[in-house]
C-alpha atoms as a PDB file:
ATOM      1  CA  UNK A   1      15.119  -5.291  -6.566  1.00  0.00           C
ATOM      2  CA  UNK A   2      15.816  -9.281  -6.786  1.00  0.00           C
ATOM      3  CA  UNK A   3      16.120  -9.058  -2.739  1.00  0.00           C
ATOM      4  CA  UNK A   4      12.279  -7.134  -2.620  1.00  0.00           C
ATOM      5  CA  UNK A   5      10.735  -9.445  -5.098  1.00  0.00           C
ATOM      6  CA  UNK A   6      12.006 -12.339  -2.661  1.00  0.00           C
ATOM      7  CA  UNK A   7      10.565 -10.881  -0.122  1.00  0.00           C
ATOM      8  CA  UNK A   8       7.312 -10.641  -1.895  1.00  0.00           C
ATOM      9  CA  UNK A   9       7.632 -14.535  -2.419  1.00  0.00           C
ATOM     10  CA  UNK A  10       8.473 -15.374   1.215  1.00  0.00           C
ATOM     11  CA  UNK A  11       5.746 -13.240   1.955  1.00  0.00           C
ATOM     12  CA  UNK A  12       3.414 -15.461  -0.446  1.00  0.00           C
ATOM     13  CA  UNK A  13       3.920 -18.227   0.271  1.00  0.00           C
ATOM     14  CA  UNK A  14       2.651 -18.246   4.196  1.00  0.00           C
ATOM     15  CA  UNK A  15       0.132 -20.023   4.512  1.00  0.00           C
ATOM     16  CA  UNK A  16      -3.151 -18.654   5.452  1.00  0.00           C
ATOM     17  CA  UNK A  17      -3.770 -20.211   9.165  1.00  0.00           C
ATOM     18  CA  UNK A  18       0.134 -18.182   9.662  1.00  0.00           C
ATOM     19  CA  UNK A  19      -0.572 -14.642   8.362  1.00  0.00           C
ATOM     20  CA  UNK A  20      -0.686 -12.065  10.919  1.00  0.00           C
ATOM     21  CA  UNK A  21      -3.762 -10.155  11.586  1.00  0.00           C
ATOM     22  CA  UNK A  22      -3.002  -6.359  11.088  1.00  0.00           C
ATOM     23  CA  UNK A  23      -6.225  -5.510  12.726  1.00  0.00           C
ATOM     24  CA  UNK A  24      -8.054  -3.587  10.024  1.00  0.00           C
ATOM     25  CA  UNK A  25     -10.046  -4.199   7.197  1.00  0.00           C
ATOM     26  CA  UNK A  26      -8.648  -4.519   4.058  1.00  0.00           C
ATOM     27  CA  UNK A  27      -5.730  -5.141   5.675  1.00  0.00           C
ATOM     28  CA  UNK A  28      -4.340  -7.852   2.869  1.00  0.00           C
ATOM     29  CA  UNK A  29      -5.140  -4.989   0.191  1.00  0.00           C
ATOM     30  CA  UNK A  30      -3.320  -2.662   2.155  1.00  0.00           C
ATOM     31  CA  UNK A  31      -0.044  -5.181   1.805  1.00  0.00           C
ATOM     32  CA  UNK A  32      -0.631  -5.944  -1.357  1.00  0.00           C
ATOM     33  CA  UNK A  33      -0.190  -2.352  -2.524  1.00  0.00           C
ATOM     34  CA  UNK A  34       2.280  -1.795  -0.310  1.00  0.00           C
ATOM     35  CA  UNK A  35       4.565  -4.932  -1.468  1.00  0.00           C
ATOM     36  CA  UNK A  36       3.836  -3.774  -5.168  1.00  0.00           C
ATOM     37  CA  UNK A  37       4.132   0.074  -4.803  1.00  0.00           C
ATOM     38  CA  UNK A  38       8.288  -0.224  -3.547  1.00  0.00           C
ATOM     39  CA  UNK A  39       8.380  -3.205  -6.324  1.00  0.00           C
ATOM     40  CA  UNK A  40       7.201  -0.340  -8.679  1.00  0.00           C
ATOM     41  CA  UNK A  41       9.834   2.164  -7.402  1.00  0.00           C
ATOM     42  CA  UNK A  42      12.875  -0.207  -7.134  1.00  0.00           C
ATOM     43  CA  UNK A  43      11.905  -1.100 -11.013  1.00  0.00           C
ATOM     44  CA  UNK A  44      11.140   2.177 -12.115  1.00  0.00           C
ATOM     45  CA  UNK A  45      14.843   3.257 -10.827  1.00  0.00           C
ATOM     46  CA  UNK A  46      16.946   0.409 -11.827  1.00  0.00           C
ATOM     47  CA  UNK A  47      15.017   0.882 -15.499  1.00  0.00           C
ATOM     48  CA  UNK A  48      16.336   4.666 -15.399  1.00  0.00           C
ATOM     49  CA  UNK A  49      19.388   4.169 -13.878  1.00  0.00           C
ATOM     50  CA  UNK A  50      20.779   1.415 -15.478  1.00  0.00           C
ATOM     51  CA  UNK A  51      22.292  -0.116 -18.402  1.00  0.00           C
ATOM     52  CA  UNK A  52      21.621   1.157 -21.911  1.00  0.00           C
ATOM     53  CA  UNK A  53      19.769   4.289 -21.882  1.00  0.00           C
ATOM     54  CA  UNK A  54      16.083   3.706 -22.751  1.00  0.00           C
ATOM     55  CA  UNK A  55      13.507   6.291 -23.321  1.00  0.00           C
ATOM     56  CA  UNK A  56      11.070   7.355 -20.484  1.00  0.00           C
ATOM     57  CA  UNK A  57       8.477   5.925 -21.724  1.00  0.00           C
ATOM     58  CA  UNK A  58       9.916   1.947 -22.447  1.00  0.00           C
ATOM     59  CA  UNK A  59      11.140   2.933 -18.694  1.00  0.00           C
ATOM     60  CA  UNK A  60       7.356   3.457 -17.304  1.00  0.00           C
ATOM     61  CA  UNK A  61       6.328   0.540 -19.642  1.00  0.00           C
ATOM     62  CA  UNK A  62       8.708  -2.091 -18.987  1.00  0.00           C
ATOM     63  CA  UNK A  63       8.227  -1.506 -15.225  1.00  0.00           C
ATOM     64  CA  UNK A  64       4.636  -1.800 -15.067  1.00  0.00           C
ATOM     65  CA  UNK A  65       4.976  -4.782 -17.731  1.00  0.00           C
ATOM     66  CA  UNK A  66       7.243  -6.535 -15.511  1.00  0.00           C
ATOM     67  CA  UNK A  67       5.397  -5.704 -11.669  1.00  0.00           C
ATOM     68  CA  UNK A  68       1.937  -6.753 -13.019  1.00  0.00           C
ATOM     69  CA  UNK A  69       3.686 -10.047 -14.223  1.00  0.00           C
ATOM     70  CA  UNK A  70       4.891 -10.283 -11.631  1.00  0.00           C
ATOM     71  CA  UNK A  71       1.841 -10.053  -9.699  1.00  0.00           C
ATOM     72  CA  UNK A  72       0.051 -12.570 -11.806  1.00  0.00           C
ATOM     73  CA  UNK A  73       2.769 -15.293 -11.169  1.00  0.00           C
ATOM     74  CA  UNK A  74       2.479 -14.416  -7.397  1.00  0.00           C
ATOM     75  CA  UNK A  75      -1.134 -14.779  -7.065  1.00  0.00           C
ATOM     76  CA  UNK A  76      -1.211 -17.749  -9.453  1.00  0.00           C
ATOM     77  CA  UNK A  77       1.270 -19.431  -6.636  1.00  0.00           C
ATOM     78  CA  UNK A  78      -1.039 -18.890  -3.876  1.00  0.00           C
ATOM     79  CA  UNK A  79      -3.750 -21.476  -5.392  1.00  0.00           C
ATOM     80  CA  UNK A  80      -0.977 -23.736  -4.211  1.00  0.00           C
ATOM     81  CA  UNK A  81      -0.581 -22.378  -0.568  1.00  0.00           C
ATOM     82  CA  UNK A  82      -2.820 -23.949   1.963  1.00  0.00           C
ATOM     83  CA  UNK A  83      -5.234 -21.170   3.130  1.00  0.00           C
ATOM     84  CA  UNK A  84      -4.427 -19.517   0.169  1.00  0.00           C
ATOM     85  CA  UNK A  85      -6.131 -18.303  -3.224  1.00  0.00           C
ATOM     86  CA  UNK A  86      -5.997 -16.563  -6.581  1.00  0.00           C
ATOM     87  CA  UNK A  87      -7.650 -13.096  -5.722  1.00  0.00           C
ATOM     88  CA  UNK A  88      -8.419 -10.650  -8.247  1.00  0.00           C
ATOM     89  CA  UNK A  89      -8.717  -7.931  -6.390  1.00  0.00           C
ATOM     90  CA  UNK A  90      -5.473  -8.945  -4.822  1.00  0.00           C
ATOM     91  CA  UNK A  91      -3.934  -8.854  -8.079  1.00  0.00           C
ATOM     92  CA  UNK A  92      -5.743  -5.457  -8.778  1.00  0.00           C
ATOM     93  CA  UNK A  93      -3.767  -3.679  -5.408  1.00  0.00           C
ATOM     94  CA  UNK A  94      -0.704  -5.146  -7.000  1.00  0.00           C
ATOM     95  CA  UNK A  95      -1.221  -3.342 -10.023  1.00  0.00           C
ATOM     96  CA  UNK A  96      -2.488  -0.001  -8.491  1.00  0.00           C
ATOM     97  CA  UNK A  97       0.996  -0.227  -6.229  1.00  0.00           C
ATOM     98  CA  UNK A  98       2.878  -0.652  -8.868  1.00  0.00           C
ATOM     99  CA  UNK A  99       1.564   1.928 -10.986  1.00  0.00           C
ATOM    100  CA  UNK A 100       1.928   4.268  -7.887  1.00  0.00           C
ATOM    101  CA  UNK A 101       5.289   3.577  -6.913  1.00  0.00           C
ATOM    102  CA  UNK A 102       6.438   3.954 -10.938  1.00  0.00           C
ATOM    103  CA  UNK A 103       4.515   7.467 -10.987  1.00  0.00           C
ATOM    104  CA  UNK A 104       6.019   8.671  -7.492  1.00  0.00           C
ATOM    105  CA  UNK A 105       9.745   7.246  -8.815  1.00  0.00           C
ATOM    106  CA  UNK A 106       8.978   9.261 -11.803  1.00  0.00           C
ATOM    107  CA  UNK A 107       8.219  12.399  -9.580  1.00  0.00           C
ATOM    108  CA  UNK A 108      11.006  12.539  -7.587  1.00  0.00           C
ATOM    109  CA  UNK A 109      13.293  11.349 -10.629  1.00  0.00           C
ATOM    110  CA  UNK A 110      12.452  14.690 -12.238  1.00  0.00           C
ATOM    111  CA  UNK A 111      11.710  16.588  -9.018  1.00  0.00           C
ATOM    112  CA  UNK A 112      15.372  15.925  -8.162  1.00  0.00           C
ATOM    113  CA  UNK A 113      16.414  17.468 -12.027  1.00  0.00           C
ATOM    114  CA  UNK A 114      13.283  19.909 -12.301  1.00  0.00           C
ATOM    115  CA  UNK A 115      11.753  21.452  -9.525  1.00  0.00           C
ATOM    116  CA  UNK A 116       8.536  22.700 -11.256  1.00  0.00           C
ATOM    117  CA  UNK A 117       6.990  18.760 -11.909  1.00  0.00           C
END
Protein backbone atom coordinates (compact mmCIF):
# COMPACT_ATOMS: atom_id res chain seq x y z
CA UNK A 1 0.00 0.00 0.00
CA UNK A 2 3.07 2.46 1.01
CA UNK A 3 4.62 1.36 -2.58
CA UNK A 4 0.93 2.51 -4.46
CA UNK A 5 0.59 5.66 -2.51
CA UNK A 6 4.27 6.46 -3.83
CA UNK A 7 3.32 5.90 -6.90
CA UNK A 8 0.44 8.22 -6.60
CA UNK A 9 3.09 10.92 -5.48
CA UNK A 10 5.54 10.30 -8.34
CA UNK A 11 2.65 10.44 -10.37
CA UNK A 12 1.78 14.04 -8.81
CA UNK A 13 4.25 15.57 -8.89
CA UNK A 14 4.92 15.71 -12.96
CA UNK A 15 4.65 18.62 -14.00
CA UNK A 16 2.00 19.65 -16.33
CA UNK A 17 4.05 20.51 -19.74
CA UNK A 18 5.33 16.35 -18.93
CA UNK A 19 2.00 14.50 -18.50
CA UNK A 20 1.13 12.25 -21.22
CA UNK A 21 -1.86 12.80 -23.29
CA UNK A 22 -4.14 9.64 -23.05
CA UNK A 23 -6.14 10.88 -25.92
CA UNK A 24 -9.61 11.20 -24.44
CA UNK A 25 -11.51 13.49 -22.57
CA UNK A 26 -11.59 13.36 -19.12
CA UNK A 27 -8.71 11.57 -19.36
CA UNK A 28 -7.04 13.11 -15.90
CA UNK A 29 -10.49 12.06 -14.16
CA UNK A 30 -10.19 8.81 -15.54
CA UNK A 31 -6.54 8.51 -13.60
CA UNK A 32 -7.57 10.03 -10.85
CA UNK A 33 -10.17 7.35 -10.10
CA UNK A 34 -8.15 4.90 -11.21
CA UNK A 35 -5.01 5.85 -8.84
CA UNK A 36 -7.64 6.18 -5.92
CA UNK A 37 -9.93 3.13 -6.65
CA UNK A 38 -6.63 0.35 -6.11
CA UNK A 39 -5.59 2.94 -3.15
CA UNK A 40 -9.16 2.09 -1.86
CA UNK A 41 -8.71 -1.71 -2.32
CA UNK A 42 -5.08 -2.07 -1.05
CA UNK A 43 -6.54 -0.07 2.22
CA UNK A 44 -9.66 -1.73 2.48
CA UNK A 45 -7.57 -5.21 2.62
CA UNK A 46 -4.68 -4.38 4.74
CA UNK A 47 -7.59 -2.76 7.26
CA UNK A 48 -9.29 -6.39 7.18
CA UNK A 49 -6.45 -8.35 7.06
CA UNK A 50 -4.30 -7.00 9.43
CA UNK A 51 -3.40 -6.37 12.89
CA UNK A 52 -6.00 -6.20 15.65
CA UNK A 53 -9.28 -7.23 14.48
CA UNK A 54 -11.54 -4.19 13.89
CA UNK A 55 -15.14 -4.24 13.05
CA UNK A 56 -16.34 -3.90 9.37
CA UNK A 57 -17.48 -0.91 9.67
CA UNK A 58 -14.14 1.14 11.42
CA UNK A 59 -12.63 -1.08 8.36
CA UNK A 60 -14.86 0.82 5.54
CA UNK A 61 -14.40 4.04 7.65
CA UNK A 62 -10.87 4.23 8.34
CA UNK A 63 -10.16 3.44 4.65
CA UNK A 64 -12.18 6.02 3.14
CA UNK A 65 -10.93 8.43 6.09
CA UNK A 66 -7.48 7.78 5.20
CA UNK A 67 -7.78 7.71 0.87
CA UNK A 68 -9.76 11.03 0.87
CA UNK A 69 -6.87 12.46 3.10
CA UNK A 70 -4.98 11.35 1.25
CA UNK A 71 -6.34 12.87 -1.74
CA UNK A 72 -6.55 16.26 -0.19
CA UNK A 73 -2.75 16.30 0.66
CA UNK A 74 -2.12 15.17 -3.00
CA UNK A 75 -4.03 17.79 -4.67
CA UNK A 76 -2.96 20.42 -2.13
CA UNK A 77 0.81 19.46 -3.49
CA UNK A 78 0.01 20.11 -6.99
CA UNK A 79 -0.52 24.06 -6.33
CA UNK A 80 3.21 23.63 -6.01
CA UNK A 81 3.90 21.72 -9.35
CA UNK A 82 4.50 23.89 -12.32
CA UNK A 83 1.52 23.28 -14.70
CA UNK A 84 -0.20 22.09 -11.91
CA UNK A 85 -3.37 22.96 -9.66
CA UNK A 86 -5.72 22.23 -6.79
CA UNK A 87 -8.79 20.67 -8.69
CA UNK A 88 -11.88 19.88 -7.02
CA UNK A 89 -13.22 17.77 -9.19
CA UNK A 90 -9.89 16.06 -9.20
CA UNK A 91 -10.20 15.56 -5.65
CA UNK A 92 -13.91 14.44 -6.18
CA UNK A 93 -12.61 11.22 -8.70
CA UNK A 94 -10.27 10.53 -5.85
CA UNK A 95 -12.95 10.12 -3.55
CA UNK A 96 -15.44 8.27 -5.89
CA UNK A 97 -12.24 5.70 -6.55
CA UNK A 98 -11.75 5.23 -3.35
CA UNK A 99 -15.12 4.63 -2.29
CA UNK A 100 -15.32 2.13 -5.27
CA UNK A 101 -12.36 0.21 -4.74
CA UNK A 102 -13.40 -0.09 -0.68
CA UNK A 103 -17.01 -1.34 -1.86
CA UNK A 104 -15.57 -3.85 -4.61
CA UNK A 105 -12.74 -5.06 -1.75
CA UNK A 106 -15.71 -5.46 0.39
CA UNK A 107 -17.49 -7.63 -2.35
CA UNK A 108 -15.08 -9.95 -3.08
CA UNK A 109 -13.96 -10.06 0.75
CA UNK A 110 -17.36 -11.62 1.43
CA UNK A 111 -17.92 -13.08 -2.05
CA UNK A 112 -14.83 -15.20 -1.29
CA UNK A 113 -16.66 -16.31 2.43
CA UNK A 114 -20.40 -15.93 1.12
CA UNK A 115 -21.38 -16.53 -2.22
CA UNK A 116 -24.91 -14.97 -2.08
CA UNK A 117 -23.45 -10.98 -1.56
Amino acid sequence: MAIWAAVISYMSSIPGDNLPDLGFVSADKFAHFSEFLVLGILLTRATLGQGPKISLSWAVILSIIVSVFYAVIDEGRQAFIPGRQVDILDLAADAAGAVLGTLLCLRRHFGAKDKTI
